[in-house]
Protein backbone atom coordinates (compact mmCIF):
# COMPACT_ATOMS: atom_id res chain seq x y z
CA UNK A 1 66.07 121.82 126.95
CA UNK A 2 69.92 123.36 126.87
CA UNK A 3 71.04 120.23 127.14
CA UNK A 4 68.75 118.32 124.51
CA UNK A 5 70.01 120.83 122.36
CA UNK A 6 73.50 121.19 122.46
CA UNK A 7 74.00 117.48 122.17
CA UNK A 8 70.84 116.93 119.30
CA UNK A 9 68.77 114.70 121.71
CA UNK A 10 71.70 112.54 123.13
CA UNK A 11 72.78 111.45 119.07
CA UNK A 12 76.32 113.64 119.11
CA UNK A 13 77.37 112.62 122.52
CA UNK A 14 76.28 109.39 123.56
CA UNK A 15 79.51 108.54 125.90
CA UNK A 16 78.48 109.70 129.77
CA UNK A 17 82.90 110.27 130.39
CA UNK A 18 82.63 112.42 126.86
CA UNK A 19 79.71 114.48 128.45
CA UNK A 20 80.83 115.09 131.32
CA UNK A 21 84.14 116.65 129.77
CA UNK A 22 81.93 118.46 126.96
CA UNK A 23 79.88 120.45 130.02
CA UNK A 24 82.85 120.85 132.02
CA UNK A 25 82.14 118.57 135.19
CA UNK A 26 85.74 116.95 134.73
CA UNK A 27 88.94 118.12 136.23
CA UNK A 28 92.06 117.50 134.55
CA UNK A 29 95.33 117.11 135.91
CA UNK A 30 98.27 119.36 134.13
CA UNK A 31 101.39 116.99 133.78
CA UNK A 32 104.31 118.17 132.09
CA UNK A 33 107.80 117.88 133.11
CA UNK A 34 108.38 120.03 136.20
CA UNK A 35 105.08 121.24 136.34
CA UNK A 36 103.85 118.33 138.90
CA UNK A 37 102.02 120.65 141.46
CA UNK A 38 99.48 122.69 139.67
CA UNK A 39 96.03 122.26 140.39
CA UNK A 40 93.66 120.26 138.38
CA UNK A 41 91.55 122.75 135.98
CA UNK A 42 88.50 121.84 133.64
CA UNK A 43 89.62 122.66 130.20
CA UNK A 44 89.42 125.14 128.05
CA UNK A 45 86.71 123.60 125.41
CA UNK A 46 84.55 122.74 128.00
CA UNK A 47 80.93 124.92 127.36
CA UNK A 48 80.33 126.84 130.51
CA UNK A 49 77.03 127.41 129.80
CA UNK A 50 76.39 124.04 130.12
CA UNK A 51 78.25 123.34 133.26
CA UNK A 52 76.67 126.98 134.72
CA UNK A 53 73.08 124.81 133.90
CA UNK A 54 74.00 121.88 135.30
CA UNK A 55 75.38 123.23 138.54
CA UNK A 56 71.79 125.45 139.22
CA UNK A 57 70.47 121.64 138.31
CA UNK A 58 72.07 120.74 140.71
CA UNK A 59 71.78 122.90 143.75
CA UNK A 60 68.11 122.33 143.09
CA UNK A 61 68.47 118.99 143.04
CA UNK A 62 69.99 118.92 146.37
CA UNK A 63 67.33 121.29 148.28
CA UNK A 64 64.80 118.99 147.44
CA UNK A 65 64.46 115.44 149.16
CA UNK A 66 65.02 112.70 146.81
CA UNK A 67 67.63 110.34 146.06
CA UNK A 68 70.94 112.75 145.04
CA UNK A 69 70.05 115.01 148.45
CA UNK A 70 70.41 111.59 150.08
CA UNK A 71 73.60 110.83 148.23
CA UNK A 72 74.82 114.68 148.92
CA UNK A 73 74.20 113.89 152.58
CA UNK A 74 75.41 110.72 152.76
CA UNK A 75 78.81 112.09 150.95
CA UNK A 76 79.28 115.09 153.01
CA UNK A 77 78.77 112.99 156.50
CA UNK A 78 81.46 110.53 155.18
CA UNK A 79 84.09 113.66 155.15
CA UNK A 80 84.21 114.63 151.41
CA UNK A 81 84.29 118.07 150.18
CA UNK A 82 81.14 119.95 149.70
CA UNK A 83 82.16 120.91 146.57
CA UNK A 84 83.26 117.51 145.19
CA UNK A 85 80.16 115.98 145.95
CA UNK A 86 78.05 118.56 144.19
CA UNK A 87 80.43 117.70 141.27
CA UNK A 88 79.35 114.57 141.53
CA UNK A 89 75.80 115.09 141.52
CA UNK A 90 76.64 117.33 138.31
C-alpha cells in the first residue's frame, strides 16, 4: 500500500527506470574530473522508506519458492554478488 501511495496508483511515475531511481534501487556512478574511483552511491532524493520496503519485499520474496527465489538462485550459482542480485529482485 506504501507504494500505491507514494506514486498515486502508478499515475505520477509510470516509467519502471524513473521508479527504480525514485525508491532508490539505482546506483549511480560519481564522474567528475579526477574523481574517477569513487564508488557508485544511490542518490540523495531517493525515498528510503521506499527502498527499506522494497528490500523486506524482497528478502521475503526470496525465502519463499517461486519464480524470483529461482532467479536469486540461478544468479548467485552463476557467480554474481549476493547483494546485486537482491538489487535486482528489488
Amino acid at each position: 500500500w506504501t507504494l500505491i501511495s507514494k506514486t498515486e496508483g502508478f499515475t505520477v511515475i509510470t516509467d519502471p527506470r524513473k521508479m527504480a531511481c525514485y525508491s532508490g534501487v539505482v546506483p549511480f556512478d560519481f564522474q567528475s574530473g579526477t574523481s574517477l574511483k569513487r564508488r557508485p552511491g544511490v542518490s540523495m532524493l531517493a525515498d528510503k522508506n521506499l527502498k527499506t520496503i522494497l528490500h523486506l519485499a524482497a528478502m521475503s520474496a526470496i525465502r519463499l519458492d517461486n519464480d524470483l527465489r529461482r532467479y536469486y538462485i540461478r544468479k548467485i550459482d552463476e557467480g554474481k554478488n549476493k547483494m546485486s542480485v537482491l538489487n535486482a529482485v528489488r
